[in-house]
C-alpha atoms as a PDB file:
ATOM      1  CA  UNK A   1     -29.308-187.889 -79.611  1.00  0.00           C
ATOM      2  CA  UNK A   2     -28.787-190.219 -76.828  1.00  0.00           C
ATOM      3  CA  UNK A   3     -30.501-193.822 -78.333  1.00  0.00           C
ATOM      4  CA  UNK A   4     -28.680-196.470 -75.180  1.00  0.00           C
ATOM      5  CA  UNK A   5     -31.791-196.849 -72.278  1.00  0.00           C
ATOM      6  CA  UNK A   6     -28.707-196.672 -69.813  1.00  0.00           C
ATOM      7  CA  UNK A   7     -27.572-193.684 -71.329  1.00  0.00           C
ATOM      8  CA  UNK A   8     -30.929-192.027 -71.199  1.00  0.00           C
ATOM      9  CA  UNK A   9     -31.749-193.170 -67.125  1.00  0.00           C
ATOM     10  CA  UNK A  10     -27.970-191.734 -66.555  1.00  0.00           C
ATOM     11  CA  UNK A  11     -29.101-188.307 -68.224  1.00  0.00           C
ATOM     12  CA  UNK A  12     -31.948-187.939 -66.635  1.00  0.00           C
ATOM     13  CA  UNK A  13     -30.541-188.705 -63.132  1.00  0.00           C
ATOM     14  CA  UNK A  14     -27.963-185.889 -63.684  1.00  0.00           C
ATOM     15  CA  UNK A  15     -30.525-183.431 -64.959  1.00  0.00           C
ATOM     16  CA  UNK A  16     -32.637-184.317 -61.186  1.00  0.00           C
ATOM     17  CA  UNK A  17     -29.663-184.260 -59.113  1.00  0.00           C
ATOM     18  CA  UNK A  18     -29.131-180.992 -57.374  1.00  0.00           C
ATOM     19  CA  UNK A  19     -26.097-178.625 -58.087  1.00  0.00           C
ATOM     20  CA  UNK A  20     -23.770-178.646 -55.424  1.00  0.00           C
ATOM     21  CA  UNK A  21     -24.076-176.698 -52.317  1.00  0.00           C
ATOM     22  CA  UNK A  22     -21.940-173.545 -52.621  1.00  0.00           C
ATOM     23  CA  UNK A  23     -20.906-172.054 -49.590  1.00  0.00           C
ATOM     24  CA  UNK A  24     -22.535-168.368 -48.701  1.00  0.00           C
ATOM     25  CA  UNK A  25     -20.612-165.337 -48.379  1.00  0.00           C
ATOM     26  CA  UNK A  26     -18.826-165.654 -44.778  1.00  0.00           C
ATOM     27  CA  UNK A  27     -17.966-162.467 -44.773  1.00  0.00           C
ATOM     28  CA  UNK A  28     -21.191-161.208 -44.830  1.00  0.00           C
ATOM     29  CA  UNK A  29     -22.184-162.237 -41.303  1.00  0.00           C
ATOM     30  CA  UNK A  30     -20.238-163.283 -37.958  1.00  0.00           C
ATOM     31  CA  UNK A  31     -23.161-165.887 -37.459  1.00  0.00           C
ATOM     32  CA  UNK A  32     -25.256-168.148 -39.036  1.00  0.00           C
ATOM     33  CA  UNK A  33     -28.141-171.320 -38.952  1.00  0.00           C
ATOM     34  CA  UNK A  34     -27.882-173.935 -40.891  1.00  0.00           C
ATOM     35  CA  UNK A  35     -31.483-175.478 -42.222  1.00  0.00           C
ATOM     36  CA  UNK A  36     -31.868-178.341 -44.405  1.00  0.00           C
ATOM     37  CA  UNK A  37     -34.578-179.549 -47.115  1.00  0.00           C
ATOM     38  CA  UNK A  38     -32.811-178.019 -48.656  1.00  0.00           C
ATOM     39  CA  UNK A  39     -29.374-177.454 -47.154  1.00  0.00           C
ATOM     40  CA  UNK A  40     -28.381-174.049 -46.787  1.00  0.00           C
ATOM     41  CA  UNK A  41     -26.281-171.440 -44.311  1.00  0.00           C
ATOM     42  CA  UNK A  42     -28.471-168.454 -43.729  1.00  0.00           C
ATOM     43  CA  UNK A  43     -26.919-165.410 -42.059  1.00  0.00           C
ATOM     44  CA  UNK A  44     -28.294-163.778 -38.681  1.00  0.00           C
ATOM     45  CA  UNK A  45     -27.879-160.482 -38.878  1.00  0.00           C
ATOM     46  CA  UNK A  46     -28.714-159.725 -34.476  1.00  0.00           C
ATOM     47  CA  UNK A  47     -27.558-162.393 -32.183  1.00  0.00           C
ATOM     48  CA  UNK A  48     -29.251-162.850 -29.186  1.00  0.00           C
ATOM     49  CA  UNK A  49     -26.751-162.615 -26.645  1.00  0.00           C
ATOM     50  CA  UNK A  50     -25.748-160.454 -23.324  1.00  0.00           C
ATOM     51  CA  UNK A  51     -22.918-158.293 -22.507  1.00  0.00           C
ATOM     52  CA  UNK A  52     -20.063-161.260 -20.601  1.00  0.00           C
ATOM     53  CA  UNK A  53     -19.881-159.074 -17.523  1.00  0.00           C
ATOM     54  CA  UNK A  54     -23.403-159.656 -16.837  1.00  0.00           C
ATOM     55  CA  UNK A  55     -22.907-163.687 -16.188  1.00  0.00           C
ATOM     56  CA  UNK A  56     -22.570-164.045 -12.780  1.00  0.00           C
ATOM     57  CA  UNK A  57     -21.392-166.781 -10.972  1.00  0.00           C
ATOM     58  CA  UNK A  58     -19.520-168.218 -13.712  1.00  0.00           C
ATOM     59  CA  UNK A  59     -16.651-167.194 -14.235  1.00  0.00           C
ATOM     60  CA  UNK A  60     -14.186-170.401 -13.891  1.00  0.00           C
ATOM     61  CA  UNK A  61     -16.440-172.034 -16.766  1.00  0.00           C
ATOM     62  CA  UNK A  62     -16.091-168.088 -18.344  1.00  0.00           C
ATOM     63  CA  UNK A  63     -12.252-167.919 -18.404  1.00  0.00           C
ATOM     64  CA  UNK A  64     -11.987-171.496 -19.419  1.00  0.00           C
ATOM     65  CA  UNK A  65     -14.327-171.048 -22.489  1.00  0.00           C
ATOM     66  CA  UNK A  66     -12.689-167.526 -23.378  1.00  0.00           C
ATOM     67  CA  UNK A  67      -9.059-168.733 -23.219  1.00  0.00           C
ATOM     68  CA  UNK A  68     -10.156-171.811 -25.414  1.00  0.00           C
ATOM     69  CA  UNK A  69     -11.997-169.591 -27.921  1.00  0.00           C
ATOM     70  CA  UNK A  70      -9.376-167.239 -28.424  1.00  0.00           C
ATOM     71  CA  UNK A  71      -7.170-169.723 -29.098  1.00  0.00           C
ATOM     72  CA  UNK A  72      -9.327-171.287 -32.227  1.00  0.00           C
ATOM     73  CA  UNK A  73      -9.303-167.793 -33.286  1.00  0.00           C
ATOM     74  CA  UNK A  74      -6.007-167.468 -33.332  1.00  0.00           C
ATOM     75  CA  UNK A  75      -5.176-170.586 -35.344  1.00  0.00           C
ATOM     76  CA  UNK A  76      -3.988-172.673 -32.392  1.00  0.00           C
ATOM     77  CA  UNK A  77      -4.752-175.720 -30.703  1.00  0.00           C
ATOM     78  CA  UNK A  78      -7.921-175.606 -29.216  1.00  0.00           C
ATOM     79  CA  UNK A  79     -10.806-178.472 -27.703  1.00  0.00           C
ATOM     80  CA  UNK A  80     -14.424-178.784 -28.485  1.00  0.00           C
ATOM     81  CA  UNK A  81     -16.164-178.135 -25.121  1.00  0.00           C
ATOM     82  CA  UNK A  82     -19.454-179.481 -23.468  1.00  0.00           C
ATOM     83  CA  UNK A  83     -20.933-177.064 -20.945  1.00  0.00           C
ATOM     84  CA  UNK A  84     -23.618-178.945 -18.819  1.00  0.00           C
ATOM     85  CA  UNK A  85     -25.464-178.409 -15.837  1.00  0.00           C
ATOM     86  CA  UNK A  86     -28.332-176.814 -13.988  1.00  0.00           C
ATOM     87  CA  UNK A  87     -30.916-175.028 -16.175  1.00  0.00           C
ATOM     88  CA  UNK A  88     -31.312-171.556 -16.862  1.00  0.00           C
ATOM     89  CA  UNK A  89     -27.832-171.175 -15.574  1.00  0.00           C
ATOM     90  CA  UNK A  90     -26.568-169.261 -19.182  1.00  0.00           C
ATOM     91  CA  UNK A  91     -25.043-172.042 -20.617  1.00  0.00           C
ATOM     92  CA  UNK A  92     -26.121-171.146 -23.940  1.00  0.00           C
ATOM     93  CA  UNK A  93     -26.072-167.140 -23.126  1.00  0.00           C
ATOM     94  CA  UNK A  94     -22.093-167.416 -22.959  1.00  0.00           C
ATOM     95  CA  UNK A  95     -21.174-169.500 -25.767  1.00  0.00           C
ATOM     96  CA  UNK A  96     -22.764-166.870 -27.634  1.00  0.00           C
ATOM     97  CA  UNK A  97     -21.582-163.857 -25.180  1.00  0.00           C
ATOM     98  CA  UNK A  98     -18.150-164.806 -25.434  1.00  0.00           C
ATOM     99  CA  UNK A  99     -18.187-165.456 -29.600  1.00  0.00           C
ATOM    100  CA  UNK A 100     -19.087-161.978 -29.593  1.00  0.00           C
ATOM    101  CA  UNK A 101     -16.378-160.784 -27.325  1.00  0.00           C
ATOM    102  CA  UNK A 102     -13.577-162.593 -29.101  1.00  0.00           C
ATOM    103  CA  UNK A 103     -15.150-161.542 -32.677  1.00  0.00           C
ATOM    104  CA  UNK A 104     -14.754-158.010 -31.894  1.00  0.00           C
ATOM    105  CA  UNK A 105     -10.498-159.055 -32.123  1.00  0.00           C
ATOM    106  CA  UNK A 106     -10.375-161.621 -34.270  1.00  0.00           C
ATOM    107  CA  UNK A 107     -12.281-160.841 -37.233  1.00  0.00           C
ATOM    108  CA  UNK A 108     -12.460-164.345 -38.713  1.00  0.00           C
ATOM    109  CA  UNK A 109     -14.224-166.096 -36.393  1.00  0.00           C
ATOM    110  CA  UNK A 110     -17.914-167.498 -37.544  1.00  0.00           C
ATOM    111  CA  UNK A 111     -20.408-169.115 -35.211  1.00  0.00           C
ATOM    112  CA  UNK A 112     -22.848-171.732 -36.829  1.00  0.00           C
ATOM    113  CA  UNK A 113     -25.639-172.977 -35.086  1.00  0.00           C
ATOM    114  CA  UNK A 114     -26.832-176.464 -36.016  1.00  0.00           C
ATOM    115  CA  UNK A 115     -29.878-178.219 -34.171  1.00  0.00           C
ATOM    116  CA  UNK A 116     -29.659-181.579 -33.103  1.00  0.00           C
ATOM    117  CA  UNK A 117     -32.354-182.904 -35.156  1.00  0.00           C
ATOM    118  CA  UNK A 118     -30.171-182.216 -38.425  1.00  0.00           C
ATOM    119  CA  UNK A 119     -26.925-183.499 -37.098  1.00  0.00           C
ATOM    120  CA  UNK A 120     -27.142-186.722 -39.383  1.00  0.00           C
ATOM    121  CA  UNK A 121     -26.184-183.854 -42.149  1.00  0.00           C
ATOM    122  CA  UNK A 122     -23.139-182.297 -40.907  1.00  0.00           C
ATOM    123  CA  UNK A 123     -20.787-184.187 -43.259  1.00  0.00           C
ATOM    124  CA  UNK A 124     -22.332-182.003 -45.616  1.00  0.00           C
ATOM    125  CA  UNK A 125     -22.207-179.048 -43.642  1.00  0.00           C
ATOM    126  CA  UNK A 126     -18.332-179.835 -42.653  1.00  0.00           C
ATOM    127  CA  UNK A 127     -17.629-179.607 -46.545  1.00  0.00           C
ATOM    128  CA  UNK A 128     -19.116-176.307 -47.111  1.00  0.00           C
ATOM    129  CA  UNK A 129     -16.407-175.232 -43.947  1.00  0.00           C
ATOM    130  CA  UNK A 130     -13.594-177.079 -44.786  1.00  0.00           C
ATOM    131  CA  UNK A 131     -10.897-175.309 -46.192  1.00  0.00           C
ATOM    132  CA  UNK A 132     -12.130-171.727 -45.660  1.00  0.00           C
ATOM    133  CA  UNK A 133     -10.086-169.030 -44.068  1.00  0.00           C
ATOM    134  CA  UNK A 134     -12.706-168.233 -41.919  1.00  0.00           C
ATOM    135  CA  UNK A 135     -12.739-169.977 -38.084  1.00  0.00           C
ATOM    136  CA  UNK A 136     -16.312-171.616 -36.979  1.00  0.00           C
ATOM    137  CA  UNK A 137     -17.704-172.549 -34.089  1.00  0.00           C
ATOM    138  CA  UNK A 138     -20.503-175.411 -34.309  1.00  0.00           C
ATOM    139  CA  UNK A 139     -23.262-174.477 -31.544  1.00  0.00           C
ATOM    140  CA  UNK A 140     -25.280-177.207 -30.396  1.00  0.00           C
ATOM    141  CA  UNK A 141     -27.667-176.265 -27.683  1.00  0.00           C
ATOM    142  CA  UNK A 142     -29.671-178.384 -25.517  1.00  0.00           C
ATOM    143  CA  UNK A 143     -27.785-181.399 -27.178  1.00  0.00           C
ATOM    144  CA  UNK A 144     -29.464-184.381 -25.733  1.00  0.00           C
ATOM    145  CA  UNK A 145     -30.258-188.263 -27.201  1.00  0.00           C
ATOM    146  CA  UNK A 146     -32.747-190.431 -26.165  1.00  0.00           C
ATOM    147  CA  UNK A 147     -33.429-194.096 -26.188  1.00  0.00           C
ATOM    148  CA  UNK A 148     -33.469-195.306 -29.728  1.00  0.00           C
ATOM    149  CA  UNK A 149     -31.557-192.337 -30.930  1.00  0.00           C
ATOM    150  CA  UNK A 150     -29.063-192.426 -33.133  1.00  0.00           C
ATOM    151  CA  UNK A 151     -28.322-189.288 -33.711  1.00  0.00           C
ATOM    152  CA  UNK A 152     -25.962-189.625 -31.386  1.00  0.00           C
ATOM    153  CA  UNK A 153     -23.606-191.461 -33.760  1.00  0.00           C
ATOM    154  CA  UNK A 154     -23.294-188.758 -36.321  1.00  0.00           C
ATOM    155  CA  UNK A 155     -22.243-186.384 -33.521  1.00  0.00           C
ATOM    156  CA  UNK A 156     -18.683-188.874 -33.990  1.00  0.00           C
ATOM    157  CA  UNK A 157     -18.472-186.939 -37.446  1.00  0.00           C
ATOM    158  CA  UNK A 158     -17.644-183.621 -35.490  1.00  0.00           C
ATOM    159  CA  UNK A 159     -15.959-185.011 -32.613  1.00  0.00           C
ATOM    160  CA  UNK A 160     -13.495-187.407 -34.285  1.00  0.00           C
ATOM    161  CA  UNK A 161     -14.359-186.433 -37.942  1.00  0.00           C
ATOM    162  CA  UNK A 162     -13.639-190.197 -39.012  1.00  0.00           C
ATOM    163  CA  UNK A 163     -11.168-190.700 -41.940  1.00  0.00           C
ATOM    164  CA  UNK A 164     -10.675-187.315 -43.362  1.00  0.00           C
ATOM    165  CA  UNK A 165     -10.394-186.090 -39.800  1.00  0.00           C
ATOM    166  CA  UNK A 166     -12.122-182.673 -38.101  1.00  0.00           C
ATOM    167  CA  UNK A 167     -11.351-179.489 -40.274  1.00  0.00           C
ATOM    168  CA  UNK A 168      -8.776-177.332 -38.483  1.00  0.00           C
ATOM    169  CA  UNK A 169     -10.998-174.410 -38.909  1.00  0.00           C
ATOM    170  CA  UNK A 170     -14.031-176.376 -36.869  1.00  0.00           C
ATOM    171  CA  UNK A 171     -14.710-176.556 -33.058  1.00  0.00           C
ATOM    172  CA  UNK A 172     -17.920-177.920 -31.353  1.00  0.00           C
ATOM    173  CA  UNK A 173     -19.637-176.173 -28.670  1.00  0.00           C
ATOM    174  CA  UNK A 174     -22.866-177.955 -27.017  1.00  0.00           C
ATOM    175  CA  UNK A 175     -24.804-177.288 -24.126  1.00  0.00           C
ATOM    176  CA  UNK A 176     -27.034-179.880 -22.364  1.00  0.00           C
ATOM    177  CA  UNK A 177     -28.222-180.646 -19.086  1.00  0.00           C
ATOM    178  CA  UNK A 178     -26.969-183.957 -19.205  1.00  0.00           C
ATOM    179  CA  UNK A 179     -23.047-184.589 -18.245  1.00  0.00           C
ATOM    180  CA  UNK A 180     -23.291-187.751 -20.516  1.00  0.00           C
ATOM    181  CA  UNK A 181     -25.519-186.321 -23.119  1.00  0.00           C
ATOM    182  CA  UNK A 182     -27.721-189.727 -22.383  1.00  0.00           C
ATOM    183  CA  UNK A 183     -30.480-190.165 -19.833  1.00  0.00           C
ATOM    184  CA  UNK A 184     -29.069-192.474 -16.390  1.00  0.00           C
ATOM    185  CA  UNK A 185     -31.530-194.628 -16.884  1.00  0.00           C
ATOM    186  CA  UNK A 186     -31.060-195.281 -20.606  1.00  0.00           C
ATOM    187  CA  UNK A 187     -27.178-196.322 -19.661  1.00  0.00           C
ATOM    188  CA  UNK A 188     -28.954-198.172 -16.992  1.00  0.00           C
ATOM    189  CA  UNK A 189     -30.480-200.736 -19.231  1.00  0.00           C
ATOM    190  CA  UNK A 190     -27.624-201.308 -21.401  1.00  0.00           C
ATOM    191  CA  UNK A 191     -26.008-201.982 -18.696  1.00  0.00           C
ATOM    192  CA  UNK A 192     -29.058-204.528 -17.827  1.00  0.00           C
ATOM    193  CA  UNK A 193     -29.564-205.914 -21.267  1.00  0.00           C
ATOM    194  CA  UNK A 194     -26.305-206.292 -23.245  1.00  0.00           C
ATOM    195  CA  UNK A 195     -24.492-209.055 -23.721  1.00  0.00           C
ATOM    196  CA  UNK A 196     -21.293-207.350 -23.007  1.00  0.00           C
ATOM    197  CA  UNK A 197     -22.814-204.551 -20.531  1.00  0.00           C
ATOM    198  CA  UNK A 198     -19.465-202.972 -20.179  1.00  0.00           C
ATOM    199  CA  UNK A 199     -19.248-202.396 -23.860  1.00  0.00           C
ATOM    200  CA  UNK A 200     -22.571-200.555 -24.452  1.00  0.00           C
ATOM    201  CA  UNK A 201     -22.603-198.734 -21.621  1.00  0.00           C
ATOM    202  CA  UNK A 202     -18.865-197.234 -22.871  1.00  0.00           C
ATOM    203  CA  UNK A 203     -19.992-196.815 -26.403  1.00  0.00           C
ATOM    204  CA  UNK A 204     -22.868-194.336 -24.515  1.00  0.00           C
ATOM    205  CA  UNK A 205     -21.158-192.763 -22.250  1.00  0.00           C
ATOM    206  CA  UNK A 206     -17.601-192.292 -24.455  1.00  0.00           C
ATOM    207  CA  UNK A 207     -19.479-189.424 -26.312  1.00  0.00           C
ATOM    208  CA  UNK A 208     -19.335-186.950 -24.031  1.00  0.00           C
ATOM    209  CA  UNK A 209     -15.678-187.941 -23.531  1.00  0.00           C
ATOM    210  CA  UNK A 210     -14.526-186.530 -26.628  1.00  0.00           C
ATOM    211  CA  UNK A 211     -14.934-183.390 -25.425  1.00  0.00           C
ATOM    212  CA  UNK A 212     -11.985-182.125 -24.506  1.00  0.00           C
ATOM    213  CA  UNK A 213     -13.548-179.640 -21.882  1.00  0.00           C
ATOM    214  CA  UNK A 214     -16.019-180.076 -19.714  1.00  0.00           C
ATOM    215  CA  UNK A 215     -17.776-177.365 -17.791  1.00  0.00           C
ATOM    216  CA  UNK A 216     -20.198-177.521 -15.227  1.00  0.00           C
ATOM    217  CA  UNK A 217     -22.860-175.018 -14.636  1.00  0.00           C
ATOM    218  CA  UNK A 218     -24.824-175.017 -11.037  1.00  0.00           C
ATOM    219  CA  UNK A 219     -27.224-173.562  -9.003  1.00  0.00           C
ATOM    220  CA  UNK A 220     -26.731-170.270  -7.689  1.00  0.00           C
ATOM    221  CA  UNK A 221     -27.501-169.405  -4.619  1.00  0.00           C
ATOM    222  CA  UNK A 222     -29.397-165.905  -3.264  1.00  0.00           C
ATOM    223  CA  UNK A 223     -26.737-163.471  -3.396  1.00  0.00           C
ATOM    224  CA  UNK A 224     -25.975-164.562  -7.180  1.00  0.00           C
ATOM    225  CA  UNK A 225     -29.385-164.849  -7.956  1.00  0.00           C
ATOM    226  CA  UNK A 226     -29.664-161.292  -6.634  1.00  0.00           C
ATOM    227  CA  UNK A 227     -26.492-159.676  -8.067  1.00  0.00           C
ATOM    228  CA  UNK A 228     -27.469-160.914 -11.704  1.00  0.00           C
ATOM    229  CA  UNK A 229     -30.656-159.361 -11.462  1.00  0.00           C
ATOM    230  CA  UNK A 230     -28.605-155.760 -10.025  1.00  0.00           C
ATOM    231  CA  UNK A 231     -26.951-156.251 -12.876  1.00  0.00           C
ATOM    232  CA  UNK A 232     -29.412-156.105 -15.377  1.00  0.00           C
ATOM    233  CA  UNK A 233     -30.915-153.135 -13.579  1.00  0.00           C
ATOM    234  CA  UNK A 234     -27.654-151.397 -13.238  1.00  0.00           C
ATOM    235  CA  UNK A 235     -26.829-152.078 -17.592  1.00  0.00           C
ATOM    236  CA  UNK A 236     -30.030-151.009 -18.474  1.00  0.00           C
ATOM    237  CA  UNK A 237     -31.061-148.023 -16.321  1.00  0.00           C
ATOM    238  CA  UNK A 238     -33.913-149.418 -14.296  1.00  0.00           C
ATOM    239  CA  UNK A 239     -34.310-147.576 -10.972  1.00  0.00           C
ATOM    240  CA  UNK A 240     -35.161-149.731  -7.897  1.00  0.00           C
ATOM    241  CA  UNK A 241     -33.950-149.619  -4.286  1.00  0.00           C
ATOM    242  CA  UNK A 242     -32.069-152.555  -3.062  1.00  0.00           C
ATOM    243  CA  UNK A 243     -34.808-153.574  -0.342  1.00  0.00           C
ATOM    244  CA  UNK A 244     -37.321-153.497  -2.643  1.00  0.00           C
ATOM    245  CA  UNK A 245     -35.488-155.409  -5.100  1.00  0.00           C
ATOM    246  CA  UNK A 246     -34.790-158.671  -2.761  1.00  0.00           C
ATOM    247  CA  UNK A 247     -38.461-158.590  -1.471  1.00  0.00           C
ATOM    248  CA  UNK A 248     -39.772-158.521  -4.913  1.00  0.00           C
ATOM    249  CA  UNK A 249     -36.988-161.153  -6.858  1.00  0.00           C
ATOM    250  CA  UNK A 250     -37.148-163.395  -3.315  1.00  0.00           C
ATOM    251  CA  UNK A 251     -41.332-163.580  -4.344  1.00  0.00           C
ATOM    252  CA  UNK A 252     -40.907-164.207  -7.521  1.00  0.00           C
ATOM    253  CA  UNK A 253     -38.580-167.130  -7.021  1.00  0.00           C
ATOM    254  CA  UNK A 254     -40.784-168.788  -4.476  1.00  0.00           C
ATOM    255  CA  UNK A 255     -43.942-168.469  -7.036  1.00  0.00           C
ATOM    256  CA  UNK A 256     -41.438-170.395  -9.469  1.00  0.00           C
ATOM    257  CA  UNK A 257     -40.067-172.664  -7.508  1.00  0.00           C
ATOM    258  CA  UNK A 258     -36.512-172.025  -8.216  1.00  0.00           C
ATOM    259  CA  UNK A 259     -33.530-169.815  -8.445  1.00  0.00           C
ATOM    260  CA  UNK A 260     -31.468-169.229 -11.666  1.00  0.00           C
ATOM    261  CA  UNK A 261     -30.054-167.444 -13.903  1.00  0.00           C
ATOM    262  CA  UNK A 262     -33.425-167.418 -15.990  1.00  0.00           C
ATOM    263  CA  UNK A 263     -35.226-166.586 -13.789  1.00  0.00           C
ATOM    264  CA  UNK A 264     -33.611-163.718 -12.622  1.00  0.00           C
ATOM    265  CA  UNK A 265     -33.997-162.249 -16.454  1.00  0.00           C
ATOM    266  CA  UNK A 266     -37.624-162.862 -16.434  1.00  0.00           C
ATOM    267  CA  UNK A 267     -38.254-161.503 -13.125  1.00  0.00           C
ATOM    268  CA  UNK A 268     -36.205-158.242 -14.503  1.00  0.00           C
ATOM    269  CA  UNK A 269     -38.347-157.887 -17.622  1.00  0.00           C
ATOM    270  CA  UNK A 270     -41.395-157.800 -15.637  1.00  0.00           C
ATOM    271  CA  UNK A 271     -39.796-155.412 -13.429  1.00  0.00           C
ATOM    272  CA  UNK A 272     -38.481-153.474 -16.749  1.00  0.00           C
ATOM    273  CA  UNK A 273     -41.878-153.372 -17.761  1.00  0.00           C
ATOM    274  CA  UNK A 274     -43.352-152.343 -14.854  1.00  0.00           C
ATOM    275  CA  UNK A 275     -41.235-149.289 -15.019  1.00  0.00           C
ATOM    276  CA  UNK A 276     -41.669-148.584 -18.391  1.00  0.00           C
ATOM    277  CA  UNK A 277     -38.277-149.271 -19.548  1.00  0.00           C
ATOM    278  CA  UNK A 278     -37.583-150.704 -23.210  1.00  0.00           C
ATOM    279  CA  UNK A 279     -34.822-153.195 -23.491  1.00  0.00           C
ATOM    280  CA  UNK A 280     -33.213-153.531 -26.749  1.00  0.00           C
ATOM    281  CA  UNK A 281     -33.089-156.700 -28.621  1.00  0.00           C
END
């Protein structure tokens, strides 16, 4: 019988603190999302992703991030990478595009997505990683911080890893729009306000230069915006006639307003539907 107050606040503080986390079974998935309240990996069965061959106009930034990821697989050296750039322009599509290609040879490698609004808990999700034999790839897409964010800080935790240092077994991949993860005019006024301008602005724009790559993603112009969209046709057995194709994906550009990689897919599945062709998921 515990009689000391202490002794009783200590007990029942024990009895309400959760167990800890255990790690799932890696094995039983080459992907998963991690969620918190409460913290947990959950496996995804289907990725969303499309075959590598069918990213066109890429394929400097596609070598680059291949040679990189086969190398984490491997057990060598390897960098986290930041691919930025235009939108729609399958930033995120090859991340997970080439995870699958180098999975298919190198059994151990994992691919975790985390979203940026839970980055202040990926000590804890580091933890559950460290240590395993299994390789992981952190995907962060759309990574981008605003003013008054601080999330920005406990993206340090991945990139440096502080004073127990990044697990070998980790490697960040993010995607944004932004080169310097930060909007201009956000560096803009620290430049403007600070007492040491120099300093904040580094602090801000130092982030992005922890990645060891960077890749750039831009517009494509009509022929690529056209051969993507053959492409699709070509892997998934819609029939169409190269004349009509331009006339039609030229249109449906101009009623968007621009020309990209995105919208080359969504003018195909309207096309795919128009021909009653099912794509699979």
């Amino acid at each position: 019988m515990i009689k000391d107050p202490m002794e009783r606040i200590a007990a029942a503080l024990e009895r309400m603190a959760p167990a800890p986390l255990e790690a799932p079974d890696f094995s039983q998935a080459s992907a998963f999302v991690w969620h918190t309240e409460p913290d947990r990996l959950e496996p995804v069965e289907n990725v969303s992703r499309i075959d590598l061959p069918l990213l066109v106009g890429v394929d400097r930034s596609r070598d680059t991030l291949f040679a990189n990821t086969e190398q984490f697989a491997k057990g060598l050296p390897a960098n986290n990478a930041l691919l930025w750039g235009a939108r729609g322009m399958g930033k995120s599509s090859l991340v997970k595009s080439i995870h699958g290609k180098v999975h298919a040879s190198h059994e151990v490698l994992r691919i975790v997505e985390l979203q940026r609004e839970d980055l202040p808990s990926v000590g804890r999700l580091l933890n559950l990683l460290r240590g395993s034999r299994y390789r992981f790839i952190l995907f962060c897409d759309d990574l981008s911080f605003g003013h008054d964010d601080a999330h920005y800080k406990s993206l340090k935790a991945v990139l440096d890893g502080g004073i127990e240092g990044r697990p070998d077994n980790v490697v960040l991949y993010a995607t944004s729009n932004r080169r310097h993860l930060m909007p201009r005019d956000m560096i803009e006024n620290e430049r403007g306000s600070a007492i040491n301008p120099s300093e904040a602005v580094e602090e801000k724009v130092s982030l992005s230069d922890r990645f060891g790559l960077w890749l750039g993603f831009h517009p494509c112009d009509q022929d690529q915006y056209l051969q993507m969209i053959r492409g699709y046709c070509d892997a998934h057995g819609v029939d169409i006639d190269d004349d009509t194709l331009r006339v039609e994906a030229i249109e449906w550009q101009a009623t968007r307003g621009s020309r990209s990689g995105r919208v080359a897919w969504q003018y195909f599945t309207d096309l795919a539907g128009r021909k009653g062709v099912t794509l699979n998921a």
